[in-house]
Protein backbone atom coordinates (compact mmCIF):
# COMPACT_ATOMS: atom_id res chain seq x y z
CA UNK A 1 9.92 12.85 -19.94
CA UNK A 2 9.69 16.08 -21.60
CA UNK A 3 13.13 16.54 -21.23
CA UNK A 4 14.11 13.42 -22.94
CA UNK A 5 11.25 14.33 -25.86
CA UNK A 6 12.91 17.48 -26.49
CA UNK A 7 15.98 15.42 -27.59
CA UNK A 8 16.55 13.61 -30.85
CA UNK A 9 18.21 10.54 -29.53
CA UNK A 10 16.96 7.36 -31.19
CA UNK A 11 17.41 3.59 -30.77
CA UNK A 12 17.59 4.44 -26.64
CA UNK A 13 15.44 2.22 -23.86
CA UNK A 14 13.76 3.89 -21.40
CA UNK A 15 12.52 1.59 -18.43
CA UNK A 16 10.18 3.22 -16.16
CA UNK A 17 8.73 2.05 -12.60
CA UNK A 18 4.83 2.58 -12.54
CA UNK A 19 5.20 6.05 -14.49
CA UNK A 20 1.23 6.73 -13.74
CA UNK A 21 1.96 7.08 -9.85
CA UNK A 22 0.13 10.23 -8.95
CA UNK A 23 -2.37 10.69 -11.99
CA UNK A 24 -5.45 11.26 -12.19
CA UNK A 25 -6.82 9.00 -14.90
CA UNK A 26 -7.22 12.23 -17.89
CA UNK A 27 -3.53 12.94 -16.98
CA UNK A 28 -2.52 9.14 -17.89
CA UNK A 29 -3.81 9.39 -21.02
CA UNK A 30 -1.55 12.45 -21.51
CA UNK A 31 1.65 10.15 -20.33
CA UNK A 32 0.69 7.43 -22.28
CA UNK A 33 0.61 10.24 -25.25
CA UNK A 34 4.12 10.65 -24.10
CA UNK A 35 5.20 7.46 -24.29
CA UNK A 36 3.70 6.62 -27.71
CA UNK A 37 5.90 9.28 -29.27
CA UNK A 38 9.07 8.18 -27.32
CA UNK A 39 8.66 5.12 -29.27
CA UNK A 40 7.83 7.04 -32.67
CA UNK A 41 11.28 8.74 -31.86
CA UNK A 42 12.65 4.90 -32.89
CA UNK A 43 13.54 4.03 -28.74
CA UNK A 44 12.07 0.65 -26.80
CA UNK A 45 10.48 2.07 -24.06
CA UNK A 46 9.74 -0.73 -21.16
CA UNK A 47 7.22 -0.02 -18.18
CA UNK A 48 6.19 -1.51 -14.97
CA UNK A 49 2.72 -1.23 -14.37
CA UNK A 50 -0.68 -2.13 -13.40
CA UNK A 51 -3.21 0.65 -14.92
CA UNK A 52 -5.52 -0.92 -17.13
CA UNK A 53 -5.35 1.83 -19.67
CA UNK A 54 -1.40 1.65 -20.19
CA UNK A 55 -1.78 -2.06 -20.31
CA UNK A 56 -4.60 -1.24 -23.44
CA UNK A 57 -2.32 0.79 -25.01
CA UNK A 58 0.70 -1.19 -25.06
CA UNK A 59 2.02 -3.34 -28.00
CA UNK A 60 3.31 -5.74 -26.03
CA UNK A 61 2.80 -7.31 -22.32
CA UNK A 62 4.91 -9.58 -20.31
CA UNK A 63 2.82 -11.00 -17.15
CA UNK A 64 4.15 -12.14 -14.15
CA UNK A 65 3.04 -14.39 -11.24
CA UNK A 66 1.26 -16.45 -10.45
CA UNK A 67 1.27 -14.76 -6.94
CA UNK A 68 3.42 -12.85 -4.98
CA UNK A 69 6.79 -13.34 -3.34
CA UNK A 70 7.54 -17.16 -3.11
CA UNK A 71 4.68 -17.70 -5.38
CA UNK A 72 5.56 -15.19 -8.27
CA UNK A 73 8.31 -15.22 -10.20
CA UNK A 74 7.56 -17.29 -13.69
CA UNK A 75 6.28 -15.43 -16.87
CA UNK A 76 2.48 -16.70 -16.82
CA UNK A 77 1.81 -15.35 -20.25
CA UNK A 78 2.91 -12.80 -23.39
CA UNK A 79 2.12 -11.34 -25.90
CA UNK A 80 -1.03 -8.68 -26.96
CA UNK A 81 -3.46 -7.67 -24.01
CA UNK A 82 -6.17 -10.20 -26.02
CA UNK A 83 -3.21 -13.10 -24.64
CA UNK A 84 -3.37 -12.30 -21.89
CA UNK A 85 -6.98 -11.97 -21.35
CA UNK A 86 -7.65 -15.45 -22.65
CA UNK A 87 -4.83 -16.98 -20.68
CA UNK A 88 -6.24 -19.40 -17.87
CA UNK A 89 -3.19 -18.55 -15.81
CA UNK A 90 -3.20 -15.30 -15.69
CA UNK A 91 -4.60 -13.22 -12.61
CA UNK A 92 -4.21 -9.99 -14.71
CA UNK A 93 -6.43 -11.80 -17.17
CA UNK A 94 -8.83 -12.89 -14.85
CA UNK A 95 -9.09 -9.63 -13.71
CA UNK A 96 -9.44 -7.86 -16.73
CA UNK A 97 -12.32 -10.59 -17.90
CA UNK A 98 -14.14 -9.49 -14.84
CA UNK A 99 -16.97 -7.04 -14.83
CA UNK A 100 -16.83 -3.57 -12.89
CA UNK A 101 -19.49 -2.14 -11.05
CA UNK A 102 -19.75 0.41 -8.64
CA UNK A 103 -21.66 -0.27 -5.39
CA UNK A 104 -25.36 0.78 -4.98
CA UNK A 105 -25.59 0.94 -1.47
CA UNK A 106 -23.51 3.57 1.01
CA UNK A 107 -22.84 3.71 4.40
CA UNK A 108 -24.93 7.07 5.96
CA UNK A 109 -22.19 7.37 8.92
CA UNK A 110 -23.26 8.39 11.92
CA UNK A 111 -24.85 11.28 10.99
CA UNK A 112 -21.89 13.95 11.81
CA UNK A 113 -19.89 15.61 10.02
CA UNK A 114 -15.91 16.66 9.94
CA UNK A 115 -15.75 19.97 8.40
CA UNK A 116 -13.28 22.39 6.61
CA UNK A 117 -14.15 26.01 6.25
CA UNK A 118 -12.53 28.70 4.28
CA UNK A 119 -9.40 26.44 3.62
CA UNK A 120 -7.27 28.79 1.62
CA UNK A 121 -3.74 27.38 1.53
CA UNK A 122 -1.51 26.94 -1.55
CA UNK A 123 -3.73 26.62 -4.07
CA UNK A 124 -7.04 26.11 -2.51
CA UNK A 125 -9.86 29.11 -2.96
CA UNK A 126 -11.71 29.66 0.54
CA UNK A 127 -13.16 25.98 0.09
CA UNK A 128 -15.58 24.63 2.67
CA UNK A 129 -16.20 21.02 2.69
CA UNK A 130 -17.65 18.43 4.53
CA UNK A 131 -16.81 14.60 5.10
CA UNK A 132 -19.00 12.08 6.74
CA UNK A 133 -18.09 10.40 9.94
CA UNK A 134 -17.69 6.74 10.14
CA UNK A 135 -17.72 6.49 5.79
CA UNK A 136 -14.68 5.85 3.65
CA UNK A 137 -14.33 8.70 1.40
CA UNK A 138 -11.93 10.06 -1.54
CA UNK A 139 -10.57 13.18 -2.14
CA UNK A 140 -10.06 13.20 -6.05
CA UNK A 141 -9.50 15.48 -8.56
CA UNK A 142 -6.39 16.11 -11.44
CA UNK A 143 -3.41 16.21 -10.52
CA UNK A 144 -2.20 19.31 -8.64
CA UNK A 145 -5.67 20.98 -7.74
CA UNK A 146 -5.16 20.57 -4.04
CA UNK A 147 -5.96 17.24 -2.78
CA UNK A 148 -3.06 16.91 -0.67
CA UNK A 149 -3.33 20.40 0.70
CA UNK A 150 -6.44 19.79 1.71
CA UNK A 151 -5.99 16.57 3.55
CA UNK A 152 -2.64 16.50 5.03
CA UNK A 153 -1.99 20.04 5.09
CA UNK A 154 -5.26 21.34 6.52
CA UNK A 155 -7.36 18.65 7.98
CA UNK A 156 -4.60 16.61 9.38
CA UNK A 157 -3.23 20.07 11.43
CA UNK A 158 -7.31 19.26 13.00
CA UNK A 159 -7.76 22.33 15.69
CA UNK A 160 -4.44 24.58 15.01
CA UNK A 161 -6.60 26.74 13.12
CA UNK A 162 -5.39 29.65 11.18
CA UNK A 163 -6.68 32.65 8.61
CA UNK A 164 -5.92 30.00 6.09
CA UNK A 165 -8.18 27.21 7.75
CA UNK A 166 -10.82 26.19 10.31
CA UNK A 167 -11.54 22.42 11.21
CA UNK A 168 -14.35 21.93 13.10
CA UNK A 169 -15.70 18.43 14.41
CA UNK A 170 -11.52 16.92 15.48
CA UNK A 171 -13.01 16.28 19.17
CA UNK A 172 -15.47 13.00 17.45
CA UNK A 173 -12.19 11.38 17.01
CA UNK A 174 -9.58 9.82 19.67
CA UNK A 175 -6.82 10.15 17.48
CA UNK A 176 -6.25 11.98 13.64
CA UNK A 177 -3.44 9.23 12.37
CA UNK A 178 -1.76 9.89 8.73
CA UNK A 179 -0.43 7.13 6.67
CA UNK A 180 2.09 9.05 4.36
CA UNK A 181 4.29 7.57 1.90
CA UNK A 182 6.67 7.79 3.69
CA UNK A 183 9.22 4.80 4.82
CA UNK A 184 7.96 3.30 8.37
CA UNK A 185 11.49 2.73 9.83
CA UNK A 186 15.33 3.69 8.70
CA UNK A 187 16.06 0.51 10.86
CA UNK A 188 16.89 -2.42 9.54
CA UNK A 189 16.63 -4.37 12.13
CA UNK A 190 13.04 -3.79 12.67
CA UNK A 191 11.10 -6.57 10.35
CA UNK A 192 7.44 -7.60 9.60
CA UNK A 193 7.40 -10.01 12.59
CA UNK A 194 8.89 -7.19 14.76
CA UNK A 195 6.95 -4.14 13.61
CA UNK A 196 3.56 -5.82 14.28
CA UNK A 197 4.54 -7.63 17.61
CA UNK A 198 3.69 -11.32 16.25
CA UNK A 199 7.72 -11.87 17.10
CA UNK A 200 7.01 -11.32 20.65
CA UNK A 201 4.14 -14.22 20.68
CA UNK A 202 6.63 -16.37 18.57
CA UNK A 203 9.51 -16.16 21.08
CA UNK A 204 6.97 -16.55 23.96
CA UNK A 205 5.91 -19.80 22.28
CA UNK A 206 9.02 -20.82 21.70
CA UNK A 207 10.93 -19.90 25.28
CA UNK A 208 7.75 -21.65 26.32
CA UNK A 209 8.83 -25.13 24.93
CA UNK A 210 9.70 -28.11 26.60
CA UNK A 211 12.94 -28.26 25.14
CA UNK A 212 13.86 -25.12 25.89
CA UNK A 213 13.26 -25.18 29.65
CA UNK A 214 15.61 -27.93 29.17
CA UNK A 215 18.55 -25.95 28.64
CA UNK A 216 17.04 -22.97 30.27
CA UNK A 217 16.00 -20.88 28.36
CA UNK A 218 13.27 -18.49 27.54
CA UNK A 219 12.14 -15.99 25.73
CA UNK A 220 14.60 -13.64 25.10
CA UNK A 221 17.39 -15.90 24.30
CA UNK A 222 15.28 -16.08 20.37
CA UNK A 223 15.69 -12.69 20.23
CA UNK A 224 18.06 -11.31 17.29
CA UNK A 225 17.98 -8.21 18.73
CA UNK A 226 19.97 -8.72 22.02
CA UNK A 227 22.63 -10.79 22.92
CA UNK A 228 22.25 -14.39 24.56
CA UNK A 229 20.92 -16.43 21.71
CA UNK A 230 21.85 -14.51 19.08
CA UNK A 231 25.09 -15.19 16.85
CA UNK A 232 27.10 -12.18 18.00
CA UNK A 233 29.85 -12.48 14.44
CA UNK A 234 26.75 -11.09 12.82
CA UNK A 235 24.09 -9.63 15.87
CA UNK A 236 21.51 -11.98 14.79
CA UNK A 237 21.64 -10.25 11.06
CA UNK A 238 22.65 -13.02 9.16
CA UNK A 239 24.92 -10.95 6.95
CA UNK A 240 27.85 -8.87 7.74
CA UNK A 241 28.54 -5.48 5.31
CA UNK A 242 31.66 -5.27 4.30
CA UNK A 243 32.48 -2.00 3.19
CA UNK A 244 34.10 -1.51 0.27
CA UNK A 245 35.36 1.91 0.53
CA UNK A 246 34.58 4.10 -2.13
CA UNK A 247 32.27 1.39 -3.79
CA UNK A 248 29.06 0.62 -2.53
CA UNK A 249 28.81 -1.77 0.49
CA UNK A 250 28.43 -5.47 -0.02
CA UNK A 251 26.71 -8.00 2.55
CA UNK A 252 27.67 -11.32 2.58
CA UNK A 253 26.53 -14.13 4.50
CA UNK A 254 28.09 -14.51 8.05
CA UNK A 255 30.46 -17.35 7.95
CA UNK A 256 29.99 -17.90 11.78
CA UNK A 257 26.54 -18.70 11.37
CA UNK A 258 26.11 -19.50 7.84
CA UNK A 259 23.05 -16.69 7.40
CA UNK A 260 21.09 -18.69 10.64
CA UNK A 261 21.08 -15.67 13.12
CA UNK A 262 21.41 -18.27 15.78
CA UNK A 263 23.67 -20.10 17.82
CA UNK A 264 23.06 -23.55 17.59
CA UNK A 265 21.94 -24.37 20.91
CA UNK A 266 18.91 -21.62 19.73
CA UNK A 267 18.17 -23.71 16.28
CA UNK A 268 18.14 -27.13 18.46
CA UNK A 269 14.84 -25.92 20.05
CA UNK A 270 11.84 -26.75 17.14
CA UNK A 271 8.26 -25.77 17.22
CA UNK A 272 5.93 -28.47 14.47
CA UNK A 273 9.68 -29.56 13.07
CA UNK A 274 10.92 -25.57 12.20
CA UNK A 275 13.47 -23.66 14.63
CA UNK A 276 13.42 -19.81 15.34
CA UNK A 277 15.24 -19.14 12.04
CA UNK A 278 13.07 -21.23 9.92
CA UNK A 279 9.98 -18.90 11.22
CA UNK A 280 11.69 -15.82 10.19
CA UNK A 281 12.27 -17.36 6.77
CA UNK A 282 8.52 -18.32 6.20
CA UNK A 283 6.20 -15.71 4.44
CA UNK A 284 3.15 -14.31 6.20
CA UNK A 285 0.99 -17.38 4.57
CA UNK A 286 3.35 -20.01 5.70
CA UNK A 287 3.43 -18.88 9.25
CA UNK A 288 -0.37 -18.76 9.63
CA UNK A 289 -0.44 -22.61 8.97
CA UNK A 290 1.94 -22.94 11.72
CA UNK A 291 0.32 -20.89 14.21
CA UNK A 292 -2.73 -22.20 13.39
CA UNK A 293 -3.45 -22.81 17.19
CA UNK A 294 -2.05 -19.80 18.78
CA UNK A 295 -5.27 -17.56 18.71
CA UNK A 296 -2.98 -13.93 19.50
CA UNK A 297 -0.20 -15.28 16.50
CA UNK A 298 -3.04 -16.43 14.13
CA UNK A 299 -5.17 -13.08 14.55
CA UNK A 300 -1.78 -10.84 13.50
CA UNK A 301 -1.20 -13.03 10.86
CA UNK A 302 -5.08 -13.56 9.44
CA UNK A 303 -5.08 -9.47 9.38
CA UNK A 304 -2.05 -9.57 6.88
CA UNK A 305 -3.10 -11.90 4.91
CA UNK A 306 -6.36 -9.94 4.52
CA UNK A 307 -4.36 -7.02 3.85
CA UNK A 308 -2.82 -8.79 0.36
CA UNK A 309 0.56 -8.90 2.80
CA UNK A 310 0.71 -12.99 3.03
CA UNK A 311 3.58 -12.86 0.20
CA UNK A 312 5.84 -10.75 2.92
CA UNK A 313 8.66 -13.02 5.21
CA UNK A 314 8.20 -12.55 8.51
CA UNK A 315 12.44 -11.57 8.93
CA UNK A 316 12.00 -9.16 6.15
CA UNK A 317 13.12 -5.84 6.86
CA UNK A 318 10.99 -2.68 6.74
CA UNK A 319 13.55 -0.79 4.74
CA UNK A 320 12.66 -2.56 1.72
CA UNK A 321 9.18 -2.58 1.59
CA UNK A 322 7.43 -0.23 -0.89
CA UNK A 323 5.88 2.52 0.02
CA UNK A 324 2.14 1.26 -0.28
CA UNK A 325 3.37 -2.05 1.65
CA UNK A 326 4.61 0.26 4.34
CA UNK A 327 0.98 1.79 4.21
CA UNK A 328 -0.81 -1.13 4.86
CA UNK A 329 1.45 -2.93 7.30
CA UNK A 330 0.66 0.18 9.06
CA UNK A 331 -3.16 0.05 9.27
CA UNK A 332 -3.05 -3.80 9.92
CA UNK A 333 -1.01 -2.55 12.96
CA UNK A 334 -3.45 0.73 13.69
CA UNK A 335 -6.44 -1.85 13.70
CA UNK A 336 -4.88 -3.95 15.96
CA UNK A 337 -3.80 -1.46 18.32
CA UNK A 338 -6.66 0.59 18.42
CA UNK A 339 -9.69 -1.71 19.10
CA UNK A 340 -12.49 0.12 20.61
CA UNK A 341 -11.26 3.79 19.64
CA UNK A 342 -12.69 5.96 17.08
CA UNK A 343 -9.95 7.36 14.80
CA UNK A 344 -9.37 9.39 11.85
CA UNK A 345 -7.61 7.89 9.12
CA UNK A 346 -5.88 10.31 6.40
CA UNK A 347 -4.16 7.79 3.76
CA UNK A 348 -2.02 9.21 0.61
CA UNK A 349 -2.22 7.01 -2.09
CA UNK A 350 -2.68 3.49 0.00
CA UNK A 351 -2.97 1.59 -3.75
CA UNK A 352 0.20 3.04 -5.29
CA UNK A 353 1.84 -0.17 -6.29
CA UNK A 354 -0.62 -2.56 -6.26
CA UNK A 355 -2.53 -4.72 -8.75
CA UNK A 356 -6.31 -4.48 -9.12
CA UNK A 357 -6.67 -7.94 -6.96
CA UNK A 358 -4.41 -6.73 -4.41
CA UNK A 359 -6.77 -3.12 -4.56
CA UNK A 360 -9.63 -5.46 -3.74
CA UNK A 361 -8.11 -7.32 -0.56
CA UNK A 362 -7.14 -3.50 0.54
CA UNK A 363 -10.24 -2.37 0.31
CA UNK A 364 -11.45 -5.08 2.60
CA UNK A 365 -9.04 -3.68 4.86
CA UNK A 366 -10.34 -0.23 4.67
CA UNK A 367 -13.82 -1.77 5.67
CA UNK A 368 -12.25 -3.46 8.97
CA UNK A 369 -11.30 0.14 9.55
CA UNK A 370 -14.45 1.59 8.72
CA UNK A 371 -16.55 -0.95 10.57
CA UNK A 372 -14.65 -0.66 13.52
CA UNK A 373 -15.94 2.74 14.31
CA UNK A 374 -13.15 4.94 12.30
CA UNK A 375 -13.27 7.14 9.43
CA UNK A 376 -11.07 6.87 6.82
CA UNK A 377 -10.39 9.62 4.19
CA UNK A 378 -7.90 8.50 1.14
CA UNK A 379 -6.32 10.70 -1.13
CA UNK A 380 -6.76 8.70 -4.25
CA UNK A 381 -6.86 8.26 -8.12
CA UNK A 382 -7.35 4.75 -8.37
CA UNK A 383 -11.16 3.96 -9.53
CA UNK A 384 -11.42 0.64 -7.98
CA UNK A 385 -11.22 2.59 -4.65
CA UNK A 386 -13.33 5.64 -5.65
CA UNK A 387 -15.99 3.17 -7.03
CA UNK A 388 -16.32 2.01 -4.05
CA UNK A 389 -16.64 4.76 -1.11
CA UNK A 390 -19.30 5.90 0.33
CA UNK A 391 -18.15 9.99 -0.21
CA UNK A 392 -16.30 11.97 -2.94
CA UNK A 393 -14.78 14.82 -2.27
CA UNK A 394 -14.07 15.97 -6.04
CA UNK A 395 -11.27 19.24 -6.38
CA UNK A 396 -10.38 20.94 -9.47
CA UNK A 397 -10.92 21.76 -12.43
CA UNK A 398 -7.51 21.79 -13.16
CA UNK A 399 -4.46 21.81 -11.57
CA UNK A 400 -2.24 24.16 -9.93
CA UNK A 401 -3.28 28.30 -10.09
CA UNK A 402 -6.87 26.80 -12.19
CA UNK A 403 -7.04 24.06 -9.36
CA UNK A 404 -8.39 24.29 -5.77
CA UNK A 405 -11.80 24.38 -5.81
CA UNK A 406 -14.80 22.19 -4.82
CA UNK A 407 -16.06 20.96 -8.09
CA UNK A 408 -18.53 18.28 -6.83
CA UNK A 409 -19.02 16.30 -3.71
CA UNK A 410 -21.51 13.09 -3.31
CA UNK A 411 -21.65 9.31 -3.38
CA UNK A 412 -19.80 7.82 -6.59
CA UNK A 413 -23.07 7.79 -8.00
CA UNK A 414 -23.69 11.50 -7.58
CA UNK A 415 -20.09 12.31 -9.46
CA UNK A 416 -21.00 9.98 -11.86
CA UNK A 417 -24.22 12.44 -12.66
CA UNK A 418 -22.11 15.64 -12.24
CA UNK A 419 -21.16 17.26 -15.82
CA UNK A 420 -18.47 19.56 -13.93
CA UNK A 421 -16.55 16.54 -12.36
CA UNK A 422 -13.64 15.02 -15.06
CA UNK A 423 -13.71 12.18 -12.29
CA UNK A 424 -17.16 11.54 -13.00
CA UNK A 425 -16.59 10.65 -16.33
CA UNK A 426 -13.72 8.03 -16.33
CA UNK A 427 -15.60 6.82 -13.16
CA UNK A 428 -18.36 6.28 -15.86
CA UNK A 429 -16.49 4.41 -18.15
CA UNK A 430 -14.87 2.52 -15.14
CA UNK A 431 -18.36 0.87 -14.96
CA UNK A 432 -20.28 0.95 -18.06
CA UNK A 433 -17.98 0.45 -20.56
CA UNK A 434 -15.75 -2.29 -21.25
CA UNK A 435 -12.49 -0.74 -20.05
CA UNK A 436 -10.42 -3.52 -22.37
């Protein structure tokens, strides 16, 4: 962006993908500064986004919806950020119209404590900090003064101390498990149904049919994944790629099966009127009416849906997912792998993405964790989530070589009352002011 400012070109539109990613809420305002005088310059410039402040200071807003997935898709409303405030239909007005308070009461933990001493990596200054076992806390500060560092650089390496860095308090926890932003799988084969084992229950159910015994089957024959049931043109894809040399590869749908995966022996077999094919075209939602009855296919799906994941098909691949839909497919999975353990939960970012009702069904998910017996530390800029955890880790002041230091620690409260803390004061407008 300051690239492009440096230039003189006029009359050019810029379209951005959620340009505040990463900032801390005093370094938005900067971007937004930004992207004010791109405009001045005479360009259009056209953002995707869901921070409240760039929505305040736009000129114009297009929302879309209602929902998500199958459900989204139509324009709700346009026009000023008054529109679409007063528009019925709108969940970003409804949202907006909605008052925001931080919690009063905190978790205590159990009393322990997870500690850093003398962390002096990159940036960071000798720190020593604490965090609270069995709380949800944020790490905040501007951008660049060491949050990451700290977390996945330090407390995630948990006993391999160093002269840089001593952990002490790793052996409370079975496991330290850190939910990057990284891509889950390179595989496209591997889908939501797959990744979180509900497929396996489905194809149980359905090898368990009466029709299916019929023609003997069972099941692994409504697998995609291996051959037997699968249409082998394709291998259960429903696309073939057809590459196009030194263009880009196309898929188009397999003419064998017409897109169906299946042979059609496979599709013959139906569970409540839908085939194997017909499951792996139903979102998240669709399939929990469904599998109403199966208690171990209901509890996978429930735990999605809680997650603000009910939008997702279940025969969606995990290559496309965003990054914070990777994240929390990943602790839906965590939390139903590891009941009864106590883990350690480092998350980067888990709300990158996401609109301020989806932030609210996360952080519901973050208290399944939490109550559970787990501690969960985020790495996070996003208010809605700092409003409500129980600890704040606060770095700063600034960032890089004037970053790295412990400028306040404490409930949100706490940062709210500490004058050194820049977090504390947009958390303090988060709550009592009208942020629109």
């Amino acid at each position: 962006l300051a690239a492009i400012l440096d230039s003189t070109l006029t009359g050019v539109i810029y379209i951005m993908d959620e340009p505040t990613i990463g900032l801390h809420p005093r370094d938005t305002e900067g971007l937004i500064r930004i992207l004010k005088d791109l405009r001045d310059l005479g360009n259009t410039v056209i953002v995707i986004e869901h921070d409240p402040e760039v929505m305040k200071e736009a000129d114009f807003i297009a929302d879309l919806g209602p929902g998500s997935g199958k459900h989204g898709g139509e324009v709700i409303g346009t026009g000023t950020l008054e529109n679409i405030k007063e528009d019925p239909k709108s969940v970003t007005g409804s949202w907006l119209r909605s008052s925001k308070q931080i919690k009063t009461s905190f978790r205590q933990g159990t009393g322990e404590l997870l500690w850093v001493r003398n962390a002096n990596l990159h940036n960071l200054k000798g720190i020593d900090v604490s965090f609270p076992v069995g709380c949800l806390t944020s790490v905040t500060g501007v951008s660049g003064s060491g949050k990451s560092t700290l977390v996945f650089d330090v407390l995630a390496k948990g006993k391999d101390s160093s002269k840089y860095r001593e952990v002490l308090g790793t052996e409370l926890f079975d496991n330290i498990i850190t939910v990057e932003q990284s891509p889950l799988s390179r595989m496209r084969r591997s889908n939501t149904a797959t990744y979180t084992g509900l497929y396996t229950e489905i194809r149980k159910l359905f090898g368990g049919l009466p029709e299916a015994k019929k023609q003997g089957l069972d099941a692994k024959h409504f697998s995609f994944n291996t051959g037997g049931g699968r249409c082998e043109a394709c291998e259960g894809l429903g696309f073939i790629t057809s590459n196009m040399l030194f263009f880009q590869d196309i898929e188009v749908i397999c003419p064998d099966c017409g897109g169906k995966r299946f042979k059609d022996e496979i599709l013959n077999v139906k569970y409540m009127g839908s085939n194997i094919n017909d499951v792996l075209d139903m979102s998240v939602e669709e399939a929990l009416v469904l599998f109403k009855d199966n208690k171990k296919a209901a509890a996978i799906l429930e735990l999605l849906v809680e997650a603000g994941l009910g939008y997702l098909q279940l025969g969606q691949s995990i290559t496309t997912l965003s990054g914070g839909e990777g994240q929390r497919l990943k602790l839906s999975k965590d939390l139903m792998e590891n009941k009864g353990k106590k883990n350690l939960y480092l998350i980067d970012e888990p709300t990158t993405g996401l609109h301020p009702l989806d932030v609210e069904n996360f952080l519901k998910l973050l208290d399944k964790l939490v109550d559970a017996g787990n501690t969960v530390i985020v790495v996070e800029h996003n208010q809605q989530v700092i409003a409500y955890s129980d600890w704040v880790v606060d770095l700063g002041p600034e960032g890089g070589i004037k970053g790295g230091e412990l400028v306040a620690e404490g409930t949100p409260r706490e940062i709210i009352r500490n004058e050194a803390s820049i977090t504390g004061i947009y958390l303090r407008n988060f709550e009592e002011e009208e942020i629109l």
